[in-house]
PDB file of N, CA and C in Angstrom:
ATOM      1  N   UNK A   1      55.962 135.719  93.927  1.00  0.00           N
ATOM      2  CA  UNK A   1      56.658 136.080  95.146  1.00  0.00           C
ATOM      3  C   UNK A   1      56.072 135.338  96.352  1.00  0.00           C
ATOM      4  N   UNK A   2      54.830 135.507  96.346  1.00  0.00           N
ATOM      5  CA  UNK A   2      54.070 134.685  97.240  1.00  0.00           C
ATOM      6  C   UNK A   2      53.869 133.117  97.335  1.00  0.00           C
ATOM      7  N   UNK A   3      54.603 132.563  96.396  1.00  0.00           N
ATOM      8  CA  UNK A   3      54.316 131.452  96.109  1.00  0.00           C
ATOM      9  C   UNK A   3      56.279 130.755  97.017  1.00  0.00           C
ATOM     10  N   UNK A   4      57.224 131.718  96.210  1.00  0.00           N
ATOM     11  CA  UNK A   4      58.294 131.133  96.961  1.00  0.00           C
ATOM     12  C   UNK A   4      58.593 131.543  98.519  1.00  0.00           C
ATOM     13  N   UNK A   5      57.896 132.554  99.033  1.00  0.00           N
ATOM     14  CA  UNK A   5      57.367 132.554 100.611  1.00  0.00           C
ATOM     15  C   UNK A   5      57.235 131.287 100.942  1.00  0.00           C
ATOM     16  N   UNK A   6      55.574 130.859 100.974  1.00  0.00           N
ATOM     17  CA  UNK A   6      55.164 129.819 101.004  1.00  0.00           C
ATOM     18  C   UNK A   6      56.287 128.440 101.003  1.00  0.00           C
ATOM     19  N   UNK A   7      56.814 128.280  99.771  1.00  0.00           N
ATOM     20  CA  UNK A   7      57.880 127.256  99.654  1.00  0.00           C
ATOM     21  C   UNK A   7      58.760 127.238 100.678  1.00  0.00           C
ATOM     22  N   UNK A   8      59.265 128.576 100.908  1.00  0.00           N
ATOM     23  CA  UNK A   8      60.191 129.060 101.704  1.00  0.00           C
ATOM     24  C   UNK A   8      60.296 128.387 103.256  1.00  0.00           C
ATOM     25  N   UNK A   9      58.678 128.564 103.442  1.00  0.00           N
ATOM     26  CA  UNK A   9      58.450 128.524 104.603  1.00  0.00           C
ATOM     27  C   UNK A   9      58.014 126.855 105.021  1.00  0.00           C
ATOM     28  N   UNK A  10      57.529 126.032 103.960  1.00  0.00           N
ATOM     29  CA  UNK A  10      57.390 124.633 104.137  1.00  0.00           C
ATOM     30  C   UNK A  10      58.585 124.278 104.014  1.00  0.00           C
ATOM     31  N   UNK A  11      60.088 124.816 103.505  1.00  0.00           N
ATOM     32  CA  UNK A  11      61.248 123.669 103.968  1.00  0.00           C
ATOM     33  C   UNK A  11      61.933 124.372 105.127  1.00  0.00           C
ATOM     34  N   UNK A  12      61.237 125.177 105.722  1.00  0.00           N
ATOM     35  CA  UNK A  12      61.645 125.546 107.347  1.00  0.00           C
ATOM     36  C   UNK A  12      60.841 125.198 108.229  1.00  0.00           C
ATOM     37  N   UNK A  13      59.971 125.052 108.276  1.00  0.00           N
ATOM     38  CA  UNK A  13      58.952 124.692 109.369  1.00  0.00           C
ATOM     39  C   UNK A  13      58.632 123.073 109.192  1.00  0.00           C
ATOM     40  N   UNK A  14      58.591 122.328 107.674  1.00  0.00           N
ATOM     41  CA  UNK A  14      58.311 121.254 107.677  1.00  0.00           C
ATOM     42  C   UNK A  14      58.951 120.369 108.148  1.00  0.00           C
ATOM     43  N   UNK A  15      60.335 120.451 108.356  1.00  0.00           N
ATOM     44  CA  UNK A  15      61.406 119.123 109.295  1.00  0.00           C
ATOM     45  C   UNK A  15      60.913 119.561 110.811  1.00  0.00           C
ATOM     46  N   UNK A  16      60.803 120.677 111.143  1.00  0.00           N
ATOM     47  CA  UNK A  16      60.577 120.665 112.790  1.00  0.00           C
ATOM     48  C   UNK A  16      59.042 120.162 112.757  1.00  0.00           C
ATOM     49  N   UNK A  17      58.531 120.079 111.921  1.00  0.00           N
ATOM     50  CA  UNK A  17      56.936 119.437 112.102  1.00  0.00           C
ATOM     51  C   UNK A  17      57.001 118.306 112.186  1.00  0.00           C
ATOM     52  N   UNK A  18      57.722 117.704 111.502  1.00  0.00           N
ATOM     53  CA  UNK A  18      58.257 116.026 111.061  1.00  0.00           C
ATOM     54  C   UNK A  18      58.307 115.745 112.531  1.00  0.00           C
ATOM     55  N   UNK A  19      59.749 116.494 113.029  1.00  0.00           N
ATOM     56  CA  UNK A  19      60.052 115.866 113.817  1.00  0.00           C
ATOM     57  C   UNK A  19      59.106 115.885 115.374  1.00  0.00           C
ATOM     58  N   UNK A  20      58.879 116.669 115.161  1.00  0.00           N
ATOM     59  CA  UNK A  20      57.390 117.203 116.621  1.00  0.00           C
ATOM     60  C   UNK A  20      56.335 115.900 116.272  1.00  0.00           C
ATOM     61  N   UNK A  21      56.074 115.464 114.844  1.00  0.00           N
ATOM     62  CA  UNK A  21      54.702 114.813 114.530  1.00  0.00           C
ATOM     63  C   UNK A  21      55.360 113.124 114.744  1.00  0.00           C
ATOM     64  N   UNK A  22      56.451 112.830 114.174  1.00  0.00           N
ATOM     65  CA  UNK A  22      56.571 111.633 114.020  1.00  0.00           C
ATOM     66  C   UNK A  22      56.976 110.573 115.493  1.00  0.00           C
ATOM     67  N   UNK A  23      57.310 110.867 116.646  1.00  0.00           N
ATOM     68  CA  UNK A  23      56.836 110.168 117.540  1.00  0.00           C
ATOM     69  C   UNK A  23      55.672 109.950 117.679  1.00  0.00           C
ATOM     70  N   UNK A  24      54.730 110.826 117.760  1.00  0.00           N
ATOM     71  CA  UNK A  24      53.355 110.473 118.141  1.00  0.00           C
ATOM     72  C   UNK A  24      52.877 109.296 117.583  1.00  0.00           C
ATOM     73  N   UNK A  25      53.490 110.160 116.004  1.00  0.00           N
ATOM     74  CA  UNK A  25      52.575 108.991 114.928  1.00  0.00           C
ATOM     75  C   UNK A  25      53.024 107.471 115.105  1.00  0.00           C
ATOM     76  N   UNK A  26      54.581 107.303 115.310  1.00  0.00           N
ATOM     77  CA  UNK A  26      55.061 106.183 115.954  1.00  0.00           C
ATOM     78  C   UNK A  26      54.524 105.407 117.251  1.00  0.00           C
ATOM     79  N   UNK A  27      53.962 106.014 117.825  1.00  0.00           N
ATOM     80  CA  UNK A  27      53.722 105.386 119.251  1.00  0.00           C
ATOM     81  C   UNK A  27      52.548 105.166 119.073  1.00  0.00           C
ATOM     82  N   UNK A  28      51.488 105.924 117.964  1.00  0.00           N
ATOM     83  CA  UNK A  28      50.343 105.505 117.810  1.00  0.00           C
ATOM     84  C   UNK A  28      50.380 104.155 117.117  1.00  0.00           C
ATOM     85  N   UNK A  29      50.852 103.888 115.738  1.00  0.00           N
ATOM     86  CA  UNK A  29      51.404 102.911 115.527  1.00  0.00           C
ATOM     87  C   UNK A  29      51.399 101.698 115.797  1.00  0.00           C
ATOM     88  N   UNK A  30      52.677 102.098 117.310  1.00  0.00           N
ATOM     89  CA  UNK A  30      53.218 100.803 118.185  1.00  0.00           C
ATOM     90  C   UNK A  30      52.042 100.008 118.677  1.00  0.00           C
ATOM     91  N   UNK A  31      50.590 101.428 119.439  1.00  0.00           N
ATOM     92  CA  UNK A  31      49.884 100.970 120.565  1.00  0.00           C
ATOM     93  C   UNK A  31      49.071  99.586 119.476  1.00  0.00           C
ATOM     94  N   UNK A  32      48.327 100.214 118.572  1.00  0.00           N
ATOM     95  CA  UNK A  32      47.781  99.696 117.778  1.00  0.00           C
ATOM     96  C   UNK A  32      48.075  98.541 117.445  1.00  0.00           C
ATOM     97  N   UNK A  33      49.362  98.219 117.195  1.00  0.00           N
ATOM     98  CA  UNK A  33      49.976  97.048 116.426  1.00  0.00           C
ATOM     99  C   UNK A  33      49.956  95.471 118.026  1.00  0.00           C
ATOM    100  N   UNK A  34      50.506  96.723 118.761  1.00  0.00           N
ATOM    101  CA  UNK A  34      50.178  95.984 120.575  1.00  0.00           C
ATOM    102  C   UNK A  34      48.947  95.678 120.862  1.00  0.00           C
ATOM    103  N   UNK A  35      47.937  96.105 120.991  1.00  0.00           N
ATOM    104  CA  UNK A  35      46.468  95.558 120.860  1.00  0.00           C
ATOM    105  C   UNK A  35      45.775  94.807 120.360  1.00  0.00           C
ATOM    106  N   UNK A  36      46.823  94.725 118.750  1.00  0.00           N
ATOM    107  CA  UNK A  36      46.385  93.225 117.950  1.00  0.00           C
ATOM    108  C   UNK A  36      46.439  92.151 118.203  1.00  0.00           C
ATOM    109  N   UNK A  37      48.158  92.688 118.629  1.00  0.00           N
ATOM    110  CA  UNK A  37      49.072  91.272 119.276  1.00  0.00           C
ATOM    111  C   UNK A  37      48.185  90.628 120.308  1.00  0.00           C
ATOM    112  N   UNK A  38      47.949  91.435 121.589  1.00  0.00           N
ATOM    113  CA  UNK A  38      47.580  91.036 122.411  1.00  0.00           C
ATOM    114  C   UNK A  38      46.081  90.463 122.011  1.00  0.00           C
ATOM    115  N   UNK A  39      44.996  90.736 121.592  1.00  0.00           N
ATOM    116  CA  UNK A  39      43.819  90.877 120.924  1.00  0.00           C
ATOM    117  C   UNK A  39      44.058  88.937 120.983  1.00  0.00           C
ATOM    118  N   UNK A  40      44.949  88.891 119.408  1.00  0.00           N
ATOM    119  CA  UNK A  40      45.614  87.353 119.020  1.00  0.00           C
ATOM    120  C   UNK A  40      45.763  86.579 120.108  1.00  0.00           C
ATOM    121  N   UNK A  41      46.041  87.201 121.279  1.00  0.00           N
ATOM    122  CA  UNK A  41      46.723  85.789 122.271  1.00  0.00           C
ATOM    123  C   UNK A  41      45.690  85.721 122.938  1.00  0.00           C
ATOM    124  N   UNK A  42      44.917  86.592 123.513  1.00  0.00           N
ATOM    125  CA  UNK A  42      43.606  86.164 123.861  1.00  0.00           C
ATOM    126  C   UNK A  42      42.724  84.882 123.397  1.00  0.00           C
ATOM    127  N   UNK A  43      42.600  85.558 121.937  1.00  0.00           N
ATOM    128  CA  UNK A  43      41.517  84.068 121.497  1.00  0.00           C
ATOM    129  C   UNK A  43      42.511  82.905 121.348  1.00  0.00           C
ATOM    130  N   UNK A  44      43.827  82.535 121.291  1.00  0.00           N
ATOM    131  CA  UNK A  44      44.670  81.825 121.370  1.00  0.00           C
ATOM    132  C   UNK A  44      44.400  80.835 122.783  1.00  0.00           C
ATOM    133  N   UNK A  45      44.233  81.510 123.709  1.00  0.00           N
ATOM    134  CA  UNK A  45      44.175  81.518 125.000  1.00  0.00           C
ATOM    135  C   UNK A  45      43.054  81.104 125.334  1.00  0.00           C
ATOM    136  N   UNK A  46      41.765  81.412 125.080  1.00  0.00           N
ATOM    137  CA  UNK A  46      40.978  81.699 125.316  1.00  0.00           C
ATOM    138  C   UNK A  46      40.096  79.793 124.453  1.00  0.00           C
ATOM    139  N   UNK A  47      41.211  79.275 123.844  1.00  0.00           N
ATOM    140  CA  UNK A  47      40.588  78.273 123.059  1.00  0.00           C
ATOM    141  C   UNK A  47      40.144  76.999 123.990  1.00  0.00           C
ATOM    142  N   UNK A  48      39.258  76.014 123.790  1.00  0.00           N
ATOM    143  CA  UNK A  48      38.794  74.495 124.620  1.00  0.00           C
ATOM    144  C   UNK A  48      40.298  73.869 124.923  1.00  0.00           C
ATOM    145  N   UNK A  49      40.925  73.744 124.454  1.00  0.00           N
ATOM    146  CA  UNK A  49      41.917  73.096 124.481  1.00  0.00           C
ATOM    147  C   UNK A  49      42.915  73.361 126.094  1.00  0.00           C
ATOM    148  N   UNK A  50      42.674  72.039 126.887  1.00  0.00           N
ATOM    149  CA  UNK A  50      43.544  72.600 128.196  1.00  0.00           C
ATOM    150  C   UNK A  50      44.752  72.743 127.709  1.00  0.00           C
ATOM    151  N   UNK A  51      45.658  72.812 129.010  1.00  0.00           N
ATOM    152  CA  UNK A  51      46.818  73.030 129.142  1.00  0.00           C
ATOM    153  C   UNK A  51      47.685  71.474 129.348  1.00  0.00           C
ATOM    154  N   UNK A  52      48.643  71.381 127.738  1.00  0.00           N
ATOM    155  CA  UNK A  52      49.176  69.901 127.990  1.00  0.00           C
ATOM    156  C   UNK A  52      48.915  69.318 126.926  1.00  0.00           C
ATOM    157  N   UNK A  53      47.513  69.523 126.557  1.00  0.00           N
ATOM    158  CA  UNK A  53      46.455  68.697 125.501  1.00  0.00           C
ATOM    159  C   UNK A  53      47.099  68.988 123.915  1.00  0.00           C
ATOM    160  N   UNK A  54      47.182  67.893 123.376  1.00  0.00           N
ATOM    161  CA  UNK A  54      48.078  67.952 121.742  1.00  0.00           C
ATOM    162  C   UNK A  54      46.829  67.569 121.192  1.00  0.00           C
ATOM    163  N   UNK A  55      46.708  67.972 119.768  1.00  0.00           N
ATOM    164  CA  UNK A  55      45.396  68.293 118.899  1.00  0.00           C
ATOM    165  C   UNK A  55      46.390  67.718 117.658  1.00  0.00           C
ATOM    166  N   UNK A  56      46.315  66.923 116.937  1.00  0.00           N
ATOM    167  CA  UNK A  56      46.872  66.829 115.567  1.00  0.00           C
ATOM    168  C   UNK A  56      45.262  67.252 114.511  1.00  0.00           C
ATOM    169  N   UNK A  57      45.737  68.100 113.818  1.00  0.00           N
ATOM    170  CA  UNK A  57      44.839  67.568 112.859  1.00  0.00           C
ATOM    171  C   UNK A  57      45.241  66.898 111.474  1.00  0.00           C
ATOM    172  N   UNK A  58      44.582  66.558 110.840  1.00  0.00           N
ATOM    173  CA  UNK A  58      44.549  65.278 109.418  1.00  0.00           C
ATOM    174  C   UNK A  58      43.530  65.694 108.856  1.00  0.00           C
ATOM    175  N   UNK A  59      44.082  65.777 107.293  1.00  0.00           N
ATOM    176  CA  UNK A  59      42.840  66.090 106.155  1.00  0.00           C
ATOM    177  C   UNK A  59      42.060  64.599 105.848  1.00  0.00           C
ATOM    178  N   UNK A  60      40.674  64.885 106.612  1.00  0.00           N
ATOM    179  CA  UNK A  60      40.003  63.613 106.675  1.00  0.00           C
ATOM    180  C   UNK A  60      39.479  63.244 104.979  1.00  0.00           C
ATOM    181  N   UNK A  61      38.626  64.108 104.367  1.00  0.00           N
ATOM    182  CA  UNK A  61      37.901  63.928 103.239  1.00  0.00           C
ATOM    183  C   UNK A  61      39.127  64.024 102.284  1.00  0.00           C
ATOM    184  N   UNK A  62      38.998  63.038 100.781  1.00  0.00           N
ATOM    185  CA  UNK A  62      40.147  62.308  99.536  1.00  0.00           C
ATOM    186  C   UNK A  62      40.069  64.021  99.271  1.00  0.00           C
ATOM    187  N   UNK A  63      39.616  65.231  99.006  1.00  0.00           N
ATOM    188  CA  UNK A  63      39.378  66.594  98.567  1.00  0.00           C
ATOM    189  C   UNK A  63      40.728  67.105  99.393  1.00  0.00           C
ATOM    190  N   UNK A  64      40.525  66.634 100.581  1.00  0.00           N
ATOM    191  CA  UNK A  64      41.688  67.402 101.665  1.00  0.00           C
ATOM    192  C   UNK A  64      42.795  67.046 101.293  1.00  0.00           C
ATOM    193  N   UNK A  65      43.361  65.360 101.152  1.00  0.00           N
ATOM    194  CA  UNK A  65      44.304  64.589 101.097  1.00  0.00           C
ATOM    195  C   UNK A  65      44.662  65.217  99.866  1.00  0.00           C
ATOM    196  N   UNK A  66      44.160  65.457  98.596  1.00  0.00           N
ATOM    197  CA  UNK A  66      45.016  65.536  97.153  1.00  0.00           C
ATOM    198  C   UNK A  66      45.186  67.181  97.277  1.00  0.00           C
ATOM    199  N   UNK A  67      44.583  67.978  97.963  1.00  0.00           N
ATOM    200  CA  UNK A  67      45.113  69.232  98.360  1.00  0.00           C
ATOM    201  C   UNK A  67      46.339  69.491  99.161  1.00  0.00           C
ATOM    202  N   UNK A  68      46.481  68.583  99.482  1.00  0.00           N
ATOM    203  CA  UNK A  68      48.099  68.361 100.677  1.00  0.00           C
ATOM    204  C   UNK A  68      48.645  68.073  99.565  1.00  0.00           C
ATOM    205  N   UNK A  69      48.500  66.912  99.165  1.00  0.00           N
ATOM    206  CA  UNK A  69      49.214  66.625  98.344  1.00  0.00           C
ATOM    207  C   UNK A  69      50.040  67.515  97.189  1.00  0.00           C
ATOM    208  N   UNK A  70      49.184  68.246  96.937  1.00  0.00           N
ATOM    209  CA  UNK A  70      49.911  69.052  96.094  1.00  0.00           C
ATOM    210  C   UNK A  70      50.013  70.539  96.608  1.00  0.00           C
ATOM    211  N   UNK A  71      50.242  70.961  97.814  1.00  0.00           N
ATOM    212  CA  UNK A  71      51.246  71.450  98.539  1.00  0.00           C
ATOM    213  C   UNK A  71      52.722  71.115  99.018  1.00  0.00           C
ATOM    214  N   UNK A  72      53.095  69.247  98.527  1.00  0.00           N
ATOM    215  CA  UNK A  72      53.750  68.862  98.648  1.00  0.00           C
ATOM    216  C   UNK A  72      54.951  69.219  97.836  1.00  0.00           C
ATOM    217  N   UNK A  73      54.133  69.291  96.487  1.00  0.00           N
ATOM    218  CA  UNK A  73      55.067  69.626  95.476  1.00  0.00           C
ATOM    219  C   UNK A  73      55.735  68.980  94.950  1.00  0.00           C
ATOM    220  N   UNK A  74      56.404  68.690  93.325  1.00  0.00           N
ATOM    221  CA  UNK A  74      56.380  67.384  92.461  1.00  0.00           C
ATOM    222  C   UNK A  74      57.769  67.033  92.897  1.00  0.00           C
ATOM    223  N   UNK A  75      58.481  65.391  92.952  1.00  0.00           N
ATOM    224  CA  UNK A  75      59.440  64.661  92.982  1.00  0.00           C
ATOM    225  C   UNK A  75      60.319  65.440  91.741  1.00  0.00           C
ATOM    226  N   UNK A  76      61.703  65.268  91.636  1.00  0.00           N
ATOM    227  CA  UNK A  76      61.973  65.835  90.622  1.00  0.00           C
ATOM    228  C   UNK A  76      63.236  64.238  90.824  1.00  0.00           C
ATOM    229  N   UNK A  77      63.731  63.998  89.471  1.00  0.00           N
ATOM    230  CA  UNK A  77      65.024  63.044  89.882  1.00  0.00           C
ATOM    231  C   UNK A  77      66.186  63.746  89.075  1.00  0.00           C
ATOM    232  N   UNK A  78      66.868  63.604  89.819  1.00  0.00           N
ATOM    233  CA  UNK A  78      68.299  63.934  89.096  1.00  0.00           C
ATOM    234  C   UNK A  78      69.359  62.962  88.948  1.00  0.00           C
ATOM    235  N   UNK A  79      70.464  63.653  88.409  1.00  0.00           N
ATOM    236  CA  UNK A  79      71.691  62.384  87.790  1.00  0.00           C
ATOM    237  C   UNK A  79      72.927  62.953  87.904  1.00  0.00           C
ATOM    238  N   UNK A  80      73.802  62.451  89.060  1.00  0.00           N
ATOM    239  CA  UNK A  80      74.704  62.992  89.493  1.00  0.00           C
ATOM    240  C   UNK A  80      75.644  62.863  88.002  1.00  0.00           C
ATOM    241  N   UNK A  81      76.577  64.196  88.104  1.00  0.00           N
ATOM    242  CA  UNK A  81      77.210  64.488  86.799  1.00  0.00           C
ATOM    243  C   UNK A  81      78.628  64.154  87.831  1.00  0.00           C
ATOM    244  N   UNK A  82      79.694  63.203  86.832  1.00  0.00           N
ATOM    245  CA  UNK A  82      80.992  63.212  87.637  1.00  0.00           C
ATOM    246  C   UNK A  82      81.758  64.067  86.453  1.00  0.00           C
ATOM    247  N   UNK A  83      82.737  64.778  87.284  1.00  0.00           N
ATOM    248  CA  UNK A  83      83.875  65.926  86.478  1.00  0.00           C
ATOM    249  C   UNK A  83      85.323  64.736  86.577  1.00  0.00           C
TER     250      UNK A  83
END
């Protein structure tokens, strides 16, 4: 008896809890996720590099180059089929 009380009473009270709890938890969330962001543009910002200044970089060492390289990913050939 005491047990479907209980039940009773978590699918009545538990949606108005939801809904009382889940902004918060949302906005806590948001702030958090906003602080990162911002966090990121800081050291972004915050880098030697003026304003204007282009940086290329290039895989200097043959280790770097055959690692690009095969990020490149293999040639494949094909053979056009006529209908």
């Amino acid at each position: 008896m005491t047990f479907l009380i209980i039940l009773i009473l978590i699918f009545v009270i538990g949606p108005s809890l939801i809904r009382l709890l889940f902004p918060f938890l949302l906005k806590s969330f948001i702030k958090r996720a906003q602080k990162q962001m911002n966090q990121q543009f800081q050291q972004q910002n915050n880098s030697n590099s003026r304003e204007g200044e282009i940086n290329i970089k290039k895989p200097t060492t043959s280790k770097e180059k055959a690692a690009h390289k095969d990020e490149l990913g293999e040639y494949v050939d094909f053979e056009e089929i006529k209908e």
